[in-house]
Each structure stands twice: as C-alpha cells, then as structure tokens.
Protein backbone atom coordinates (compact mmCIF):
# COMPACT_ATOMS: atom_id res chain seq x y z
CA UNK A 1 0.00 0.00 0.00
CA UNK A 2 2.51 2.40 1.28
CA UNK A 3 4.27 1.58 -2.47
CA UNK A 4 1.69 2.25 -4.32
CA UNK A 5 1.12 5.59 -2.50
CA UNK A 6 4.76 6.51 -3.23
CA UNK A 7 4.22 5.37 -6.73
CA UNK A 8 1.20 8.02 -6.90
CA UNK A 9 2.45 10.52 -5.32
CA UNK A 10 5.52 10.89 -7.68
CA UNK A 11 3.38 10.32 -10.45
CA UNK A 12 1.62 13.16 -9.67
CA UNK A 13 4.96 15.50 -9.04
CA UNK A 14 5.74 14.65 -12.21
CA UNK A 15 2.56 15.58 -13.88
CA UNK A 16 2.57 19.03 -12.06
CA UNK A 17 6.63 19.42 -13.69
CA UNK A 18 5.40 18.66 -16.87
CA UNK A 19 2.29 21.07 -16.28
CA UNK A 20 4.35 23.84 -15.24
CA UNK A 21 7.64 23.47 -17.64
CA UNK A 22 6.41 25.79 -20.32
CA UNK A 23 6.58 28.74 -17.21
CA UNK A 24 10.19 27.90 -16.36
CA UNK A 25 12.55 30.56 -16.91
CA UNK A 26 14.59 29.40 -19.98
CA UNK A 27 11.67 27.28 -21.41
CA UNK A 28 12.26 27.92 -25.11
CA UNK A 29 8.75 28.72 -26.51
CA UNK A 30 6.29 31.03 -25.23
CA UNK A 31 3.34 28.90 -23.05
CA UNK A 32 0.59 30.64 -25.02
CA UNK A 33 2.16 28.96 -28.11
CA UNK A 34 1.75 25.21 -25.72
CA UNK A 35 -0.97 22.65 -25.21
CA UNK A 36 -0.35 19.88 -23.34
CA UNK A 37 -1.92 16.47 -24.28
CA UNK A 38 0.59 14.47 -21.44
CA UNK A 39 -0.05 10.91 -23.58
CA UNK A 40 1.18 9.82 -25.63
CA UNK A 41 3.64 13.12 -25.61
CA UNK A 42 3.07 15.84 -23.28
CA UNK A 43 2.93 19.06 -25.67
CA UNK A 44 1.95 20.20 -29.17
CA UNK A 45 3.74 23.73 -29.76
CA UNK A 46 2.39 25.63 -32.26
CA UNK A 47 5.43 27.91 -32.12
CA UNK A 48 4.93 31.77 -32.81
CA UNK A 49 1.34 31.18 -33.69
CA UNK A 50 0.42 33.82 -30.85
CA UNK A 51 3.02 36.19 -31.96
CA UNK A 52 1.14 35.70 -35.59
CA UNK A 53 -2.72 36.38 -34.12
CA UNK A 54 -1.27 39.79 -32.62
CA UNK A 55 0.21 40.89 -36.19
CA UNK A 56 3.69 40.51 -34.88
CA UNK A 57 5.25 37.71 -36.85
CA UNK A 58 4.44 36.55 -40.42
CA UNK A 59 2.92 32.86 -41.23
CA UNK A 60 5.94 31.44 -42.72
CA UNK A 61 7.58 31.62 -39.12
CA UNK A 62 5.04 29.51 -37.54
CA UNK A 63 6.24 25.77 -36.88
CA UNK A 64 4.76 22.75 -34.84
CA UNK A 65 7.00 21.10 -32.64
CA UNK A 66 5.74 18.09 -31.03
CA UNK A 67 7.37 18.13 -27.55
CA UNK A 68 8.36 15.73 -24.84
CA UNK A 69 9.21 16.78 -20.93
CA UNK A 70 11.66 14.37 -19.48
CA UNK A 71 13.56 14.74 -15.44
CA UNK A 72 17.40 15.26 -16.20
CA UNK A 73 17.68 11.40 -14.67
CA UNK A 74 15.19 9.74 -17.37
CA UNK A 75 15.90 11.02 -20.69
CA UNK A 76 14.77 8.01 -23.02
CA UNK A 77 11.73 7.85 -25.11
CA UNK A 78 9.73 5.14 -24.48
CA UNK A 79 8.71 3.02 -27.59
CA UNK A 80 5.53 4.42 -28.90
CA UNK A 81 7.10 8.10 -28.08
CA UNK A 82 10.24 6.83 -30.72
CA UNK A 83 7.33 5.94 -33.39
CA UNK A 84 6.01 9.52 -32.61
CA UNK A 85 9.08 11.07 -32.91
CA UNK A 86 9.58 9.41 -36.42
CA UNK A 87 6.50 10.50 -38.26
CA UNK A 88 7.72 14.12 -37.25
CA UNK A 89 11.43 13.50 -38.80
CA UNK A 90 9.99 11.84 -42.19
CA UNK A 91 7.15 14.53 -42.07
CA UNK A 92 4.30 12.09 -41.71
CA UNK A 93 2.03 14.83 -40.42
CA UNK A 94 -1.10 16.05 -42.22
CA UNK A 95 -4.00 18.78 -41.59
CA UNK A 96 -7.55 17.16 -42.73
CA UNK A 97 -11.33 18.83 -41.98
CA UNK A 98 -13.73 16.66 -41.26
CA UNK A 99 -17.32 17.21 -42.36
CA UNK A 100 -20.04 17.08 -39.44
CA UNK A 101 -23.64 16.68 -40.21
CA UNK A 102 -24.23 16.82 -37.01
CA UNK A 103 -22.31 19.86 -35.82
CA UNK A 104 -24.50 22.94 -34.81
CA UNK A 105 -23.80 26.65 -34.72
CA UNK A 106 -25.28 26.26 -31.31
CA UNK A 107 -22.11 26.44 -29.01
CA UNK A 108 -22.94 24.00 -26.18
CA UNK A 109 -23.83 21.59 -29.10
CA UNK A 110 -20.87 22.19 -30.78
CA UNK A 111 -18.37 21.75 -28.27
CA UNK A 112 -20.60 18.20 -28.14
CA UNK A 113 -20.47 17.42 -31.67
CA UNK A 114 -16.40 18.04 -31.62
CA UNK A 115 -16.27 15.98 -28.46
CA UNK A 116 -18.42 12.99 -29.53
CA UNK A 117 -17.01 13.24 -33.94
CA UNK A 118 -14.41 10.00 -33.40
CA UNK A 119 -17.60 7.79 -32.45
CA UNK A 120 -19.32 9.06 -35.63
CA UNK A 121 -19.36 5.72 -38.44
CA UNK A 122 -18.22 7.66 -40.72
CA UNK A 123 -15.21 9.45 -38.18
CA UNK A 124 -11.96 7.80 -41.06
CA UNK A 125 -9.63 7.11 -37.51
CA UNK A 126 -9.22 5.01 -34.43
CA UNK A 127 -10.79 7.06 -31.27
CA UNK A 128 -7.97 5.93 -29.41
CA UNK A 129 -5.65 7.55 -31.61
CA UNK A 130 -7.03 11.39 -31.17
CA UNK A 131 -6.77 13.18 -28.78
CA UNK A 132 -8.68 16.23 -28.34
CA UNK A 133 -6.93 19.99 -28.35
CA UNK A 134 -10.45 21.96 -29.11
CA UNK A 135 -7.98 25.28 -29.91
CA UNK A 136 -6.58 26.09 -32.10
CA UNK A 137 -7.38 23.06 -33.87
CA UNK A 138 -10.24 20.13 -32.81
CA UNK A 139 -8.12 17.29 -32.33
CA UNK A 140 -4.44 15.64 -32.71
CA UNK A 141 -4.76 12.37 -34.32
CA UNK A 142 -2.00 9.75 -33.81
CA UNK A 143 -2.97 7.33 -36.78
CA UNK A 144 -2.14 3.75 -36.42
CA UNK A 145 -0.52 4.26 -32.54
CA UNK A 146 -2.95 2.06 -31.07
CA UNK A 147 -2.51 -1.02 -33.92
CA UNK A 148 1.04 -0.05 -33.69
CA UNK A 149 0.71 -0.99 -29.21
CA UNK A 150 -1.06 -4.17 -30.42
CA UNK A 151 1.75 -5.26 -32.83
CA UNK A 152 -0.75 -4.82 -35.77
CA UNK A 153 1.15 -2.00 -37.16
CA UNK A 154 4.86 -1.26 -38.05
CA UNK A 155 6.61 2.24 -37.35
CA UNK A 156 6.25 3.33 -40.61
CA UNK A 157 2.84 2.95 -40.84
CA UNK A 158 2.22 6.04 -38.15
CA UNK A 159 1.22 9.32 -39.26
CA UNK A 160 0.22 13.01 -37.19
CA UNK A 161 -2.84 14.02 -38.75
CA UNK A 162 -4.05 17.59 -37.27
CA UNK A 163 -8.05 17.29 -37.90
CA UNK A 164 -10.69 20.14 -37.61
CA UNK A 165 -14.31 19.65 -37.61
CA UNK A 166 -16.94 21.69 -39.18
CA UNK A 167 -20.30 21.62 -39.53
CA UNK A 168 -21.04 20.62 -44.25
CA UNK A 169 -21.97 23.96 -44.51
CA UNK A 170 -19.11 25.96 -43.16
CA UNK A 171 -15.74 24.67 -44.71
CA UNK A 172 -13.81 27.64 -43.93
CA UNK A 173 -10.43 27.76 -41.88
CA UNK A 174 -9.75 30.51 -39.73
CA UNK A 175 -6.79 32.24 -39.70
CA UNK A 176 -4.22 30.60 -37.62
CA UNK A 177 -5.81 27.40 -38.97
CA UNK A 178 -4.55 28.45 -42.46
CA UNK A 179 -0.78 29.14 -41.12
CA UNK A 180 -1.08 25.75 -39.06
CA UNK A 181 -1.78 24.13 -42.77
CA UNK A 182 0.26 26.07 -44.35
CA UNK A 183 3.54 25.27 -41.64
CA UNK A 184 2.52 21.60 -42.51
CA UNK A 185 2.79 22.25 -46.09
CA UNK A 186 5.88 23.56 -45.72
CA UNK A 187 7.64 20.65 -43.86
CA UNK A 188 8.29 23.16 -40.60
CA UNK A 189 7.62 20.29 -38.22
CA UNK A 190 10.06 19.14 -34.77
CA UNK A 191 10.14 16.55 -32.29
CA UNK A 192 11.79 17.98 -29.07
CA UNK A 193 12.64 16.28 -25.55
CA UNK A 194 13.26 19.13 -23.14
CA UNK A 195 15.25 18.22 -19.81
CA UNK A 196 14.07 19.50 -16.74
CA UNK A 197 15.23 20.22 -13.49
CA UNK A 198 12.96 19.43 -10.42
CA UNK A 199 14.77 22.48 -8.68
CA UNK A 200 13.78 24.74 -10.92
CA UNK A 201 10.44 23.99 -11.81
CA UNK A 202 9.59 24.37 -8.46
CA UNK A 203 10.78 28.01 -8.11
CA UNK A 204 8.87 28.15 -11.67
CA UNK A 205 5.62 26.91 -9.82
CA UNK A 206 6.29 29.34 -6.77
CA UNK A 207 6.54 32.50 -9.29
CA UNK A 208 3.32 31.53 -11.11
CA UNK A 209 1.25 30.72 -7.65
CA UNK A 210 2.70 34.50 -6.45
CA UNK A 211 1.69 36.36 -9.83
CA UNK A 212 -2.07 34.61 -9.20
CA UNK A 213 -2.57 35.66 -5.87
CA UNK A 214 -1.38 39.26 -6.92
CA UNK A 215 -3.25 39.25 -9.65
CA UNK A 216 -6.68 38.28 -7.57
C-alpha cells in the first residue's frame, strides 16, 4: 500500500513538472504557443502562432513542434514516443477537416459534436488515436498508434494528422488554422525532448502561484 502511494504521489509530481515546464525561466517557446496532451507526448507547440494572431510575426515563421518533458535522470523515449518522434522527422504529419452533419452553430452543441465526432461511423480514424486539443485546432490524431501498441502495425505505418471539424456547410479555416496548414505544407515540423530540473520547476511553480494571488 505504502508503495503504491509513493508510486502516486511521484506520479503526480511529475505531472505538475510537466504542467508547469512551459513557465520555467529558460523554457524555449512562449506557453501561449503550448498545449499539453501528457499521452502519448506531453505538448503540441504551435510555435509563434500567438506572436502571428497579434500581427507581430508573419505565417511562414510559424512551426509545430511536437514536444516531450523528461527529469534530467530519465531522458529516453519510451517506444511508442520513438514511433512519434519518427513520423515528425519523415514529415508524416497532415492537416484534414472533417465534415459534421451533425455539428450545430449552437455552441454548447458544438463543443458536443467536436467531443463525440471519433464515435461518428463515418469518423476515417481510431478514437484511441485522437486526442482532443479543441484550440486552435479540434483534435491531434495519432494514426495507427494504437494497432502499432497491439503489434498490428509497423513504425512506418504512423502518421500526425491535425483534424478540424466543421459543420457541411461551413468549410472555412480561420486564420491561424490556415498558417497551421500552411507550416505543414511547408515541412516546418520538430520533435523535441526538453530536460528539466525538479529544482527549478519548483521556483517556476512558486513565481506563477505569487503572480495569481497578486493578480486576484
């Protein structure tokens, strides 16, 4: 019992690291530009894509960098992160829409619809490949992963597929959806593995828990 308590417990220190790496002094991208996903890979970094809303950097410096947190004392990739880290290298990564019939205009149903699209019949991938991001894009698809886990699958059959839905009648892309597709276009993809140290993430956490208080 005690075991599995210690297990938890530094399970969930390492969570809250991960969590609060992009506020670490030194952290390379901007944490606006960061969504964590934590499995299979803990961030998708849509790098200067903020900068780019704001008017202050132009769409052929945006770039997605699919991003892994690791302690300074564990810096392997586990097996289905390697397969990950592949697709990026050869470029495997694609931006579909998908066409909902069901999708409303209605927000509350719409956040549904997006929720509930990989159970559709028609929805082309595995639901336990996606992984939902709802902003700036619906969902990160890691196509083949889970056939790839059941030895159904080889590493070259996985692909990153970036997939927004829409309702049939509105196709349109917004604007940082267009520089996302076009960075794809464009090859401007990375696979990172940032190295952390538990010392300094926790003066990290300490700063951010100060300017929240001062803020309220």
């Amino acid at each position: 019992m005690k075991q599995a308590l210690t297990s938890s417990r530094n399970s969930f220190k390492r969570e809250l690291s991960e969590l609060f790496c992009p506020f670490q002094e030194g952290f390379p991208y901007k944490a606006q530009d960061c969504i964590f996903i934590g499995n299979p890979i803990d961030y998708i970094i849509f790098n200067n894509l903020e900068a780019y809303r704001a008017g202050q950097k132009e769409i052929d410096e945006i770039e997605i960098v699919f991003f892994e947190v690791k302690a300074t004392y564990s810096a392997n990739l586990s097996k289905v992160q390697t397969t990950i880290e592949h697709a990026a290298l050869t470029k495997k990564v694609q931006f579909q829409l998908y066409s909902d019939s069901n999708h409303s205009l209605d927000r509350f149903t719409k956040e549904q619809s997006e929720h509930f699209c990989p159970f559709q019949n028609d929805f082309p991938y595995n639901p336990w490949d996606c992984r939902f991001v709802g902003n700036p894009i619906d969902y990160i698809v890691f196509n083949n992963l889970q056939a790839y886990r059941d030895d159904q699958k080889s590493v070259d059959d996985i692909e990153i597929i970036l997939v927004d839905v829409k309702p049939n009648n509105s196709p349109d892309l917004s604007k940082v959806q267009n520089a996302i597709q076009h960075a794809i276009a464009n090859k401007r993809i990375r696979f990172k593995v940032y190295k952390y140290d538990d010392d300094i993430v926790s003066k990290a956490k300490a700063t951010l828990i100060d300017k929240y208080y001062n803020y309220l």
